[in-house]
N, C-alpha and C. Protein backbone atom coordinates (compact mmCIF):
# COMPACT_ATOMS: atom_id res chain seq x y z
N UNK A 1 -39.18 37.79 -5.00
CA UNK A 1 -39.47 39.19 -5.16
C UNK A 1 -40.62 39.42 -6.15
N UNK A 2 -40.54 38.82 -6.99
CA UNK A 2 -41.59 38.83 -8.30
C UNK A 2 -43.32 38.64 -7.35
N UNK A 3 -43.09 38.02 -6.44
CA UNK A 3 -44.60 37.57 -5.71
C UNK A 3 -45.01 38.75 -5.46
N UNK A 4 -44.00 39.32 -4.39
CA UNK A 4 -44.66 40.49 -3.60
C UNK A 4 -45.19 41.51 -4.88
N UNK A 5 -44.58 41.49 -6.09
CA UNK A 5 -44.76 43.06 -6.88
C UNK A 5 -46.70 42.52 -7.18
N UNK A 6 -46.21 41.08 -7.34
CA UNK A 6 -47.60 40.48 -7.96
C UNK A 6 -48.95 40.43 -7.06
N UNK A 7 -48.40 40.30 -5.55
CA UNK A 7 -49.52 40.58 -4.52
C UNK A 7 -49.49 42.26 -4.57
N UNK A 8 -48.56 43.11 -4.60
CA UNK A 8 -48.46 44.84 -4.42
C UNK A 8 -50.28 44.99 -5.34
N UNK A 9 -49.46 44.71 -6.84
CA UNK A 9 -50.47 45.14 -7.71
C UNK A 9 -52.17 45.14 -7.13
N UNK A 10 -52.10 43.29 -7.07
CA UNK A 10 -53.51 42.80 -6.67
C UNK A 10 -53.84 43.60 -5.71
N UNK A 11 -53.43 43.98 -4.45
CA UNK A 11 -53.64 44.53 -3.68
C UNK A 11 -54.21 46.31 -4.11
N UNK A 12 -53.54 46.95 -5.05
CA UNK A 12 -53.69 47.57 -5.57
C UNK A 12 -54.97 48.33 -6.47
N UNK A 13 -55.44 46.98 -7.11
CA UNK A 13 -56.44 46.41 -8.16
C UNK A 13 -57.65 46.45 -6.60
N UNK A 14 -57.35 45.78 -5.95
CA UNK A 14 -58.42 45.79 -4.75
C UNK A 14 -58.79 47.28 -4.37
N UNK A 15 -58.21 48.06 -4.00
CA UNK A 15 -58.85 49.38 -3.65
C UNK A 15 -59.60 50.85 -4.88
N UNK A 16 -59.58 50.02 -5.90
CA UNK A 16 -60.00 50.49 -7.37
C UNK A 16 -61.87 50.20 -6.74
N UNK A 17 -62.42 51.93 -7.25
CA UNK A 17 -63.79 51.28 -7.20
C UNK A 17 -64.87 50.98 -7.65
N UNK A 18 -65.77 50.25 -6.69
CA UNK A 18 -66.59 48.96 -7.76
C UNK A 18 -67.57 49.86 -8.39
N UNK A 19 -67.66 49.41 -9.65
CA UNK A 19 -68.51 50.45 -10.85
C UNK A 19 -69.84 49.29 -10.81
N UNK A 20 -69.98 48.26 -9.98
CA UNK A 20 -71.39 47.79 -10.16
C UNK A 20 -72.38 48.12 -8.60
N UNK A 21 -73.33 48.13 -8.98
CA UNK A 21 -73.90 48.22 -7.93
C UNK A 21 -74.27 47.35 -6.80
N UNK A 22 -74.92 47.68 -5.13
CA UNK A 22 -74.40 46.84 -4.25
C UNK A 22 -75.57 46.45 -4.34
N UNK A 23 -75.63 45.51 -3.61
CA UNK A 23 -76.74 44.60 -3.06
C UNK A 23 -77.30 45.41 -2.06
N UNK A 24 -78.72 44.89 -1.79
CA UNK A 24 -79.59 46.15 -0.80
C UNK A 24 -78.90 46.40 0.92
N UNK A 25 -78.75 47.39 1.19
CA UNK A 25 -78.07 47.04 2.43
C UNK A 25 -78.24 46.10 3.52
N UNK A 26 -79.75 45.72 3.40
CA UNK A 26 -80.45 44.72 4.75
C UNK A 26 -79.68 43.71 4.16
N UNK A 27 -79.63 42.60 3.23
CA UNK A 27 -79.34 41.75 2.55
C UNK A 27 -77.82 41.48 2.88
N UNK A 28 -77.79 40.23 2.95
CA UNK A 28 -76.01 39.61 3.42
C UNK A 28 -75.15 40.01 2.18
N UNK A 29 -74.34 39.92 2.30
CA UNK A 29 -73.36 40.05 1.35
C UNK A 29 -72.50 39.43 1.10
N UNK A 30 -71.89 38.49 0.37
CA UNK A 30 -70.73 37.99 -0.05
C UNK A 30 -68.94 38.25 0.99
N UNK A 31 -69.09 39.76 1.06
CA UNK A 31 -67.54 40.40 1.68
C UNK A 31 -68.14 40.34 3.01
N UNK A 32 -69.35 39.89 3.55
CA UNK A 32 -69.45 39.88 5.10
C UNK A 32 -68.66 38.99 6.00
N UNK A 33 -68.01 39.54 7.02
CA UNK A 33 -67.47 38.34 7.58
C UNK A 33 -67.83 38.31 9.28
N UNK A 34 -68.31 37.38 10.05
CA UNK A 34 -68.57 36.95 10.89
C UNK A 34 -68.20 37.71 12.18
N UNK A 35 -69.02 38.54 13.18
CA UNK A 35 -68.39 38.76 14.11
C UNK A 35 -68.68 38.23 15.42
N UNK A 36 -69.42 37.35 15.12
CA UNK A 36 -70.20 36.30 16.07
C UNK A 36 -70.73 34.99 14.97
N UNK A 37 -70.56 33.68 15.37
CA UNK A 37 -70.77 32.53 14.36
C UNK A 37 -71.30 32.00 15.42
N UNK A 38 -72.92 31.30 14.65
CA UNK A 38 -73.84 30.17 15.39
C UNK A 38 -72.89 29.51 16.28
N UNK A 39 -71.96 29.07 15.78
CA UNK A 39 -71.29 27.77 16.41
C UNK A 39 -70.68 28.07 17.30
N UNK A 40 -70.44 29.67 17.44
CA UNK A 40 -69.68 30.25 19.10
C UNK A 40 -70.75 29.99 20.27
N UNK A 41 -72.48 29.78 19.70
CA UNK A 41 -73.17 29.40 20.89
C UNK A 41 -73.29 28.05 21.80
N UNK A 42 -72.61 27.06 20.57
CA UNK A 42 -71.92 26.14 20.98
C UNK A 42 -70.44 25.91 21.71
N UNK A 43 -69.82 26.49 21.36
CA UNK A 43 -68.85 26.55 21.80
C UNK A 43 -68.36 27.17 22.81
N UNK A 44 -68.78 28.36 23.34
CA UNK A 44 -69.43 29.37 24.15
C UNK A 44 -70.43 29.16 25.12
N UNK A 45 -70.46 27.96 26.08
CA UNK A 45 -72.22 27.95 26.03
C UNK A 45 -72.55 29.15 27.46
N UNK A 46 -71.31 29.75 28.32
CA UNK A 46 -71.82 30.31 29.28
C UNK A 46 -71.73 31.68 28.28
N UNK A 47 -71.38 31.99 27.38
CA UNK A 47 -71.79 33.53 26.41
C UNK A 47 -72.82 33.03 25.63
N UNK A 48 -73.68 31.93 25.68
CA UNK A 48 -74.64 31.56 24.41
C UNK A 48 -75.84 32.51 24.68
N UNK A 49 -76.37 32.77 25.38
CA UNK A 49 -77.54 33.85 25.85
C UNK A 49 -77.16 35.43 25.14
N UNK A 50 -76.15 35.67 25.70
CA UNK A 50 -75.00 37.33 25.12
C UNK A 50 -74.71 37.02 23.47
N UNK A 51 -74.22 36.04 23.54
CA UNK A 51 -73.86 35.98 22.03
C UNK A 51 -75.18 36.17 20.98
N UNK A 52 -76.23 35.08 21.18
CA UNK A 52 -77.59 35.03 21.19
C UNK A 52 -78.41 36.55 20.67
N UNK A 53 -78.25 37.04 21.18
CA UNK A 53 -78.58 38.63 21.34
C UNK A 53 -77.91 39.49 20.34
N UNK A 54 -76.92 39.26 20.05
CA UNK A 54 -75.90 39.74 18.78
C UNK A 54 -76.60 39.31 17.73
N UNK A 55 -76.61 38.03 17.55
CA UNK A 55 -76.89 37.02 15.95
C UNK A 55 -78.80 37.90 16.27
N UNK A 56 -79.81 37.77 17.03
CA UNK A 56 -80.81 38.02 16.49
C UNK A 56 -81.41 39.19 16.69
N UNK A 57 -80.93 40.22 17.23
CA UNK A 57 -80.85 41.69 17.70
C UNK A 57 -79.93 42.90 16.66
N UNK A 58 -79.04 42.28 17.29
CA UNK A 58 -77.87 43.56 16.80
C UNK A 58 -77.02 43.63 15.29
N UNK A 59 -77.11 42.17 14.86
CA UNK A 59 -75.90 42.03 13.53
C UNK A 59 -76.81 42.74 12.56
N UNK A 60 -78.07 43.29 12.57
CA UNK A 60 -78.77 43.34 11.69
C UNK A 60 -78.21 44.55 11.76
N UNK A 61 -78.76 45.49 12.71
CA UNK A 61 -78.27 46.76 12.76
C UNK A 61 -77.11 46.72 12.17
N UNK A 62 -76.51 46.31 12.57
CA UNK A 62 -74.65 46.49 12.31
C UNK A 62 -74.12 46.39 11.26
N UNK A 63 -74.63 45.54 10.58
CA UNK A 63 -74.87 45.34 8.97
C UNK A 63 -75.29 46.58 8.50
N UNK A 64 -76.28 46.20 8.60
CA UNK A 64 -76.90 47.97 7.77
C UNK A 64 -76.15 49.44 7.87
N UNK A 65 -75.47 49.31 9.14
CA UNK A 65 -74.82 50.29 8.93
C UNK A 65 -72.94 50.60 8.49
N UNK A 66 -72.60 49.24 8.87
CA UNK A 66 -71.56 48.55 7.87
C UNK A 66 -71.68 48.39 6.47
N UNK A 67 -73.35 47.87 6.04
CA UNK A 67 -73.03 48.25 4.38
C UNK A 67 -73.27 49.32 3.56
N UNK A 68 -74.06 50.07 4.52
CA UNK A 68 -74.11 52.27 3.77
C UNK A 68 -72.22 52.57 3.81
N UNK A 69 -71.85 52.62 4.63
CA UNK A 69 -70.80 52.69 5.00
C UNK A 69 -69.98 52.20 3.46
N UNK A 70 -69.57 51.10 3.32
CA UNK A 70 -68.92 50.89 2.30
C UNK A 70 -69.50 51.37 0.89
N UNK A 71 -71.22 51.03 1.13
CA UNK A 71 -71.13 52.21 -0.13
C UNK A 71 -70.89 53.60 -0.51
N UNK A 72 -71.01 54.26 0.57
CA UNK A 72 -70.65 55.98 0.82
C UNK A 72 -69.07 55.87 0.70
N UNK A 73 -68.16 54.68 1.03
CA UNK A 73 -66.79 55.11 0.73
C UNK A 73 -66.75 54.36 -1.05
N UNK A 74 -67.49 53.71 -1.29
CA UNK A 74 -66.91 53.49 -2.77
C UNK A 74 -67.13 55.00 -3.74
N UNK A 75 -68.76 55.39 -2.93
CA UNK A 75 -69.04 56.42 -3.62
C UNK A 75 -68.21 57.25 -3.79
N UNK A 76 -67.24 57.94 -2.62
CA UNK A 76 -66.01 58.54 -2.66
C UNK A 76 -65.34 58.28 -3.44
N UNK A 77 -64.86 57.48 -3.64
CA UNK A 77 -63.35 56.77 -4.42
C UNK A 77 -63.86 57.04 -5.76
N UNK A 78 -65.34 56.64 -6.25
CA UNK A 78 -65.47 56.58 -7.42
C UNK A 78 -65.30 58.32 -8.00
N UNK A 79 -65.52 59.27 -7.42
CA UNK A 79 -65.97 60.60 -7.50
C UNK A 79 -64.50 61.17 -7.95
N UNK A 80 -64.11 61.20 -6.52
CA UNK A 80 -62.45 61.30 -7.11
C UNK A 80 -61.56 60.69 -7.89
N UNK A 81 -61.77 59.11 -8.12
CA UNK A 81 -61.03 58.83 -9.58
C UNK A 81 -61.49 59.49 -10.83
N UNK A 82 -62.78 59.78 -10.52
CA UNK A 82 -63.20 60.48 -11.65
C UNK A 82 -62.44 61.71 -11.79
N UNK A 83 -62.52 62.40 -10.74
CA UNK A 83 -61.63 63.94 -10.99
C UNK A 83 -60.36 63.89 -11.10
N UNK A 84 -59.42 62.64 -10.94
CA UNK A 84 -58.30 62.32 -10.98
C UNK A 84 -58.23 61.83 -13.00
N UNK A 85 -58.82 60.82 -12.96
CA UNK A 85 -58.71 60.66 -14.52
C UNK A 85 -59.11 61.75 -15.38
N UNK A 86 -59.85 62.66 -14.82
CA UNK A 86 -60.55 64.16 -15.59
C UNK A 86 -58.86 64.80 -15.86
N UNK A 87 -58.82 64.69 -14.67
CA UNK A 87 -57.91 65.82 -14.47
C UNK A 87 -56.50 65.98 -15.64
N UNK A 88 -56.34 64.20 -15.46
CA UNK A 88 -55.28 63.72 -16.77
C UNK A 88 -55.71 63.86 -17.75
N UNK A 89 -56.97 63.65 -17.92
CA UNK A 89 -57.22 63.85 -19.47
C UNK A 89 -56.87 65.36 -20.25
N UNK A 90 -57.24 66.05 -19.21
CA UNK A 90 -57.12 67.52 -19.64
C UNK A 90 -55.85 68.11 -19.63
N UNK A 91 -55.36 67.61 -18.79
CA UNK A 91 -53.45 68.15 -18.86
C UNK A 91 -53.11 67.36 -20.09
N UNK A 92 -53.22 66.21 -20.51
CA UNK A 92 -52.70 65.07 -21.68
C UNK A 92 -53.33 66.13 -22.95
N UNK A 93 -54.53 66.67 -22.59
CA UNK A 93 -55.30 67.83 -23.95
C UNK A 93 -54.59 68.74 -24.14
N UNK A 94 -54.03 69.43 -23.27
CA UNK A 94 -53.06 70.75 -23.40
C UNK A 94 -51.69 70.46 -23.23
N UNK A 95 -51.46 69.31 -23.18
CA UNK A 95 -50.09 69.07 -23.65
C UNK A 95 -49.86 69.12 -25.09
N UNK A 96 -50.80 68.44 -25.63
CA UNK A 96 -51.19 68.37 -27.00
C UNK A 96 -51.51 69.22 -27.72
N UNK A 97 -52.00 70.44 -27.20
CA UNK A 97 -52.13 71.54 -27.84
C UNK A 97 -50.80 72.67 -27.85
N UNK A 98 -50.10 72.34 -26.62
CA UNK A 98 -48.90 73.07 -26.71
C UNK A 98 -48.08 72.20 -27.63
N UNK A 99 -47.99 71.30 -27.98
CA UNK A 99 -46.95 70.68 -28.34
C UNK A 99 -47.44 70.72 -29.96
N UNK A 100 -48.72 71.50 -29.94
CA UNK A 100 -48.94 71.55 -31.83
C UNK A 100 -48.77 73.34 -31.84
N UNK A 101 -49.11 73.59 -30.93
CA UNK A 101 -48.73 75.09 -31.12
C UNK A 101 -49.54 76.02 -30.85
N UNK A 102 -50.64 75.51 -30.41
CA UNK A 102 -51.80 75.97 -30.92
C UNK A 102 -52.58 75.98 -31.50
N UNK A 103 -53.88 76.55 -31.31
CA UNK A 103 -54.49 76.87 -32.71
C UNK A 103 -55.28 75.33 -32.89
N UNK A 104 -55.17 74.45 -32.30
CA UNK A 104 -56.48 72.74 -32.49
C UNK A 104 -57.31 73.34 -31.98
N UNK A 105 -58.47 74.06 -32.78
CA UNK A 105 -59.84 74.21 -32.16
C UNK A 105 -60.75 72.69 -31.59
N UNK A 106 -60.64 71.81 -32.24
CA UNK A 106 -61.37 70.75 -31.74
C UNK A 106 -60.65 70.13 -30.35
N UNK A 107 -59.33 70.07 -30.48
CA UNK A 107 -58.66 69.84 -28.87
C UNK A 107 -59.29 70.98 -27.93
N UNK A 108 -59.27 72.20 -28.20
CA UNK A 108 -59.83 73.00 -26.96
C UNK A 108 -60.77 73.16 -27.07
N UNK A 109 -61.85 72.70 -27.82
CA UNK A 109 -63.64 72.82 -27.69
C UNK A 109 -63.51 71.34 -26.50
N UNK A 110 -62.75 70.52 -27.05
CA UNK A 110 -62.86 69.26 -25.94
C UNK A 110 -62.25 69.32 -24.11
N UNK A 111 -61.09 70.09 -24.50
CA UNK A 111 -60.73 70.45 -23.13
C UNK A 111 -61.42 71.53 -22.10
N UNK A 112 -62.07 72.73 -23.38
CA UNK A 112 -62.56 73.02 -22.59
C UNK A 112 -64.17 72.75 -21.64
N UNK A 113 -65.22 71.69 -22.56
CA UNK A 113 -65.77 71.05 -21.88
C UNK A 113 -65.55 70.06 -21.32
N UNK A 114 -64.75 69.00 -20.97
CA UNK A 114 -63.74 68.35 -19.97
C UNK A 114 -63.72 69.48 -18.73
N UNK A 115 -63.20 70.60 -18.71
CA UNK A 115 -62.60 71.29 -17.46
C UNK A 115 -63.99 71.66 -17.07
N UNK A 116 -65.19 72.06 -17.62
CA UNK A 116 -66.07 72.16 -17.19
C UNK A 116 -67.20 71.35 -16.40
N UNK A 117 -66.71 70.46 -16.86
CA UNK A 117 -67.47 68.34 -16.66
C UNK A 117 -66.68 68.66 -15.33
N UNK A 118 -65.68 69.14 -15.02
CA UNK A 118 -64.78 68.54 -14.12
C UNK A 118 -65.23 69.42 -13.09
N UNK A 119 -65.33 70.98 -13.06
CA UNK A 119 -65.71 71.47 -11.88
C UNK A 119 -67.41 71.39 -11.62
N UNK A 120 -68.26 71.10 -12.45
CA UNK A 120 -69.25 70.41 -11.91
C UNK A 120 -69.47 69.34 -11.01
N UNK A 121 -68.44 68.04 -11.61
CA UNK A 121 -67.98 67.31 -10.71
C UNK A 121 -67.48 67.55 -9.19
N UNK A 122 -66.39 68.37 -9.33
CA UNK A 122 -66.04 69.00 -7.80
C UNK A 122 -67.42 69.24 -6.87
N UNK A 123 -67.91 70.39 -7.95
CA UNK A 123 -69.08 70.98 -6.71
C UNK A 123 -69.76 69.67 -6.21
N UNK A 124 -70.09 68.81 -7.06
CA UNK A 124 -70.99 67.33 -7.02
C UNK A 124 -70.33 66.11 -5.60
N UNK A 125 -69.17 66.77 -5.92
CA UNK A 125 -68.09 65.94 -4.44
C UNK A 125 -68.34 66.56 -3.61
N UNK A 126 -68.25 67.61 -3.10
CA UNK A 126 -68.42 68.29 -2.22
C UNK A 126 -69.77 68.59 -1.77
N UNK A 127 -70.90 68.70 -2.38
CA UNK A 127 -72.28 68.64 -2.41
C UNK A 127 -73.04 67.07 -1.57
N UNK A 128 -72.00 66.27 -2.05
CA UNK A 128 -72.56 65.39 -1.73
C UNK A 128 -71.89 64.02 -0.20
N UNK A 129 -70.62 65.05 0.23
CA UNK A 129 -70.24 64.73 1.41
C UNK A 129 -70.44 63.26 1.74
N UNK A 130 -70.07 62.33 0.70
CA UNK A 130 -69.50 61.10 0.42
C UNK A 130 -68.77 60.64 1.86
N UNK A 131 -67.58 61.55 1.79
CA UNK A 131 -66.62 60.85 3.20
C UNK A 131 -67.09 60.88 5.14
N UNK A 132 -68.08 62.01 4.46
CA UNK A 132 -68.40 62.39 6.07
C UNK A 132 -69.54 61.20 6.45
N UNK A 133 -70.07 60.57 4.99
CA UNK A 133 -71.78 59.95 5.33
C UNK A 133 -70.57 58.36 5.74
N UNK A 134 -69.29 58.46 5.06
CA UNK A 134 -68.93 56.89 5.21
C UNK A 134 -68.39 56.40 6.76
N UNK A 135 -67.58 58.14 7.26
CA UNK A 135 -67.19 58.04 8.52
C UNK A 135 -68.20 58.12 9.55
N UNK A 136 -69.57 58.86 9.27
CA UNK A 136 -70.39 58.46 10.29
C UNK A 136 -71.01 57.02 10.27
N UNK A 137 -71.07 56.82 9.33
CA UNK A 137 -71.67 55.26 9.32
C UNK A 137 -70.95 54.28 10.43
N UNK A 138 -69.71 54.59 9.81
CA UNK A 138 -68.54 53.32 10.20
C UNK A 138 -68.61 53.68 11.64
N UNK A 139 -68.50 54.84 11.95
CA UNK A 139 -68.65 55.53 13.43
C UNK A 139 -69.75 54.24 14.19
N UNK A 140 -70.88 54.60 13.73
CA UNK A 140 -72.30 53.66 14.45
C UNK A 140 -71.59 52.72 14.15
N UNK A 141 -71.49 52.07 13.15
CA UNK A 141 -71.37 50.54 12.94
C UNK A 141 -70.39 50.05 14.05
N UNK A 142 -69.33 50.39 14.31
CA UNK A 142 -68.11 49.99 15.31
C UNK A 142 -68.40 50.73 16.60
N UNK A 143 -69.47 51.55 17.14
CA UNK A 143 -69.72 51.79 18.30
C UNK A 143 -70.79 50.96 18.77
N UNK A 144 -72.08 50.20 18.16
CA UNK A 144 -72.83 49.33 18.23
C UNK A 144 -71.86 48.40 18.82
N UNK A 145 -70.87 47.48 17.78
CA UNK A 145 -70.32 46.93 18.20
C UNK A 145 -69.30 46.82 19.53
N UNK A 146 -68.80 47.55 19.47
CA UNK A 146 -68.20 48.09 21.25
C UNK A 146 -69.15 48.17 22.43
N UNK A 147 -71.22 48.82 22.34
CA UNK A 147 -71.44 48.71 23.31
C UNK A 147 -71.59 47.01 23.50
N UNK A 148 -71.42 45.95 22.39
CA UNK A 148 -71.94 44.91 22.75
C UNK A 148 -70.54 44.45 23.65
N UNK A 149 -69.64 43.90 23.05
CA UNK A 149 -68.66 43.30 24.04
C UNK A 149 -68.76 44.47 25.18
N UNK A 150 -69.00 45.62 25.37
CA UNK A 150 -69.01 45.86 26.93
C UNK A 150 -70.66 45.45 28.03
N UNK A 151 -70.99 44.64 26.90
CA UNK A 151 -72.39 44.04 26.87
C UNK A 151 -72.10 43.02 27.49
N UNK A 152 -71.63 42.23 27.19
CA UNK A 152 -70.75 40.82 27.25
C UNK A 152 -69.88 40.66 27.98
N UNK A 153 -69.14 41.46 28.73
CA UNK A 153 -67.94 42.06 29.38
C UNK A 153 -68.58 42.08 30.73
N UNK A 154 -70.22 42.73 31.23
CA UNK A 154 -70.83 42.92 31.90
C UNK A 154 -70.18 44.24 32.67
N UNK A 155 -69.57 45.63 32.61
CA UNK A 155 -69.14 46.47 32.88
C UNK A 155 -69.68 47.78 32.98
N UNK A 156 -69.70 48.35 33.30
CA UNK A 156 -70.16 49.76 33.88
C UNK A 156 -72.08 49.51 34.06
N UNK A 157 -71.94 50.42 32.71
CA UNK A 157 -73.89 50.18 32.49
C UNK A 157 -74.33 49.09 32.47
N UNK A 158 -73.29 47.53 32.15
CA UNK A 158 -73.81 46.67 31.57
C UNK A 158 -73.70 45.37 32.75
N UNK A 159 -73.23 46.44 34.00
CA UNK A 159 -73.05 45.65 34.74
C UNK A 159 -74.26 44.63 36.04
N UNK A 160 -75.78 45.31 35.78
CA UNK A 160 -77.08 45.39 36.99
C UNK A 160 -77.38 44.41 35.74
N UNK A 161 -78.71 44.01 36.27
CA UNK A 161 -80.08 43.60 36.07
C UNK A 161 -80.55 43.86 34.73
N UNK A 162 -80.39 45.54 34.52
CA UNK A 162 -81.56 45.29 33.36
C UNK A 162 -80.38 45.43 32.12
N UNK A 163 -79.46 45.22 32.11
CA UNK A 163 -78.21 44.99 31.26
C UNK A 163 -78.67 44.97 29.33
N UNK A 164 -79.78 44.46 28.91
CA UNK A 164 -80.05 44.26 27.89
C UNK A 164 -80.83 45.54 27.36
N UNK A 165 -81.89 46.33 28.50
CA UNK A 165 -82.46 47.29 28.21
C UNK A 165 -81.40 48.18 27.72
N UNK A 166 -80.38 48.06 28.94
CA UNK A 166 -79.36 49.28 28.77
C UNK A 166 -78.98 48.99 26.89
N UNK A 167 -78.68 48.15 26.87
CA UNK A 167 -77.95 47.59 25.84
C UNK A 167 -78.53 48.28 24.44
N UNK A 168 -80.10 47.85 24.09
CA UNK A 168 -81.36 48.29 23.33
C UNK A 168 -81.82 49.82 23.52
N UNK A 169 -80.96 50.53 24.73
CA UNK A 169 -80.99 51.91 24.55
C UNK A 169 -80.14 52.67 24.04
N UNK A 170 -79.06 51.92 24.51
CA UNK A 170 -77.18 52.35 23.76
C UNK A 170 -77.76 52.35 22.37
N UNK A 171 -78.04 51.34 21.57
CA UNK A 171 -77.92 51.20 20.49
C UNK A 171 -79.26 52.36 19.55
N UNK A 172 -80.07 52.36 19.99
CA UNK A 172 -80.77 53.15 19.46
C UNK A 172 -80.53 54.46 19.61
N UNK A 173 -80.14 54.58 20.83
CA UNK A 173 -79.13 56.18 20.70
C UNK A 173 -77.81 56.21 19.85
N UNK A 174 -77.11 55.47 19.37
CA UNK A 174 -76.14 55.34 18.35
C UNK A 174 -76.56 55.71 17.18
N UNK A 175 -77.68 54.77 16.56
CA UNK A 175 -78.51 54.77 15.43
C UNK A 175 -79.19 56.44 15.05
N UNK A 176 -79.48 57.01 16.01
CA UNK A 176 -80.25 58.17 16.15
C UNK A 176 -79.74 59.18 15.86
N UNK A 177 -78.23 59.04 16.58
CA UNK A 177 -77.29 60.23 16.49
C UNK A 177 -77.12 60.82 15.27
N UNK A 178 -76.19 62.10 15.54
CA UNK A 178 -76.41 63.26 14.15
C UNK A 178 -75.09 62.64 13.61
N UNK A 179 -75.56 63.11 12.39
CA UNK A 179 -74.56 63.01 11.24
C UNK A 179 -74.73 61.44 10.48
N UNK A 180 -75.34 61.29 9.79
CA UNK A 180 -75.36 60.26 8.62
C UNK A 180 -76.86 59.65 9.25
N UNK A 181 -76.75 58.42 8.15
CA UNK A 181 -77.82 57.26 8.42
C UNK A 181 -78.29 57.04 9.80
């Protein structure tokens, strides 16, 4: 039992967010993980052409819009822990002031610029539509990926001749679309 509380936490500790900054989005990343590997062209050799096309075409895209994506949701997380720890601080201030009675001018010169820090903040969350830039991202990023396996799949559009054009049009109409990056 002691494990699980000890994986709960870690797990926990994992969705806390990162206060350093990311690496440039074109640029690989460390947390990237594989959705096509060289060695599937080996292993693969009647998908090595399709696969092929992923690794030097598309992962780039996909990336890029996989790593705005995670930064627009850290950006989130970070915004609102902020208004979440604001928020405690200032109830923990006027607890403290009720519980003296009143009358701590320096507790409410502090709380009350705290509450002010804080709805600046709000407007600053909301101004800056953090969740909508992370869900459109992720949107492209995992629809890129879907037209490819129906790429690969050889199905509907992807089913004639010029299969790759289609492919290089899907995707740039993804990329194009409204709402985010």
């Amino acid at each position: 039992m002691a494990q699980r509380g000890r994986l709960l936490r870690f797990a926990l500790a994992a969705r806390l967010p990162r206060l350093r900054r990311y690496p440039p989005v074109d640029s690989r990343w460390p947390s990237d993980w594989p959705v096509v590997q060289p060695e599937h062209l080996v292993t693969y050799p009647m998908l090595a052409s399709d696969l092929d096309v992923w690794l030097k075409e598309l992962e780039p895209r996909f990336r890029r819009l996989d790593h705005r994506a995670q930064i627009l949701q850290n950006q989130f997380w970070r915004l609102h822990l902020g208004l979440i720890l604001g928020g405690l601080l200032a109830t923990v201030l006027g607890a403290v002031q009720a519980a003296r009675g009143g009358g701590v001018e320096i507790v409410a010169v502090v709380q009350a610029i705290l509450t002010g820090a804080l709805a600046g903040l709000t407007v600053l969350v909301r101004s800056r539509r953090a969740q909508q830039g992370y869900l459109d991202a992720r949107l492209k990023a995992e629809r890129i990926k879907s037209e490819f396996f129906l790429f690969m799949a050889r199905t509907g559009a992807y089913a004639g001749e010029a299969r790759l054009t289609r492919l290089h049009e899907q995707v740039d109409d993804i990329e194009m679309s409204e709402g985010g990056p």
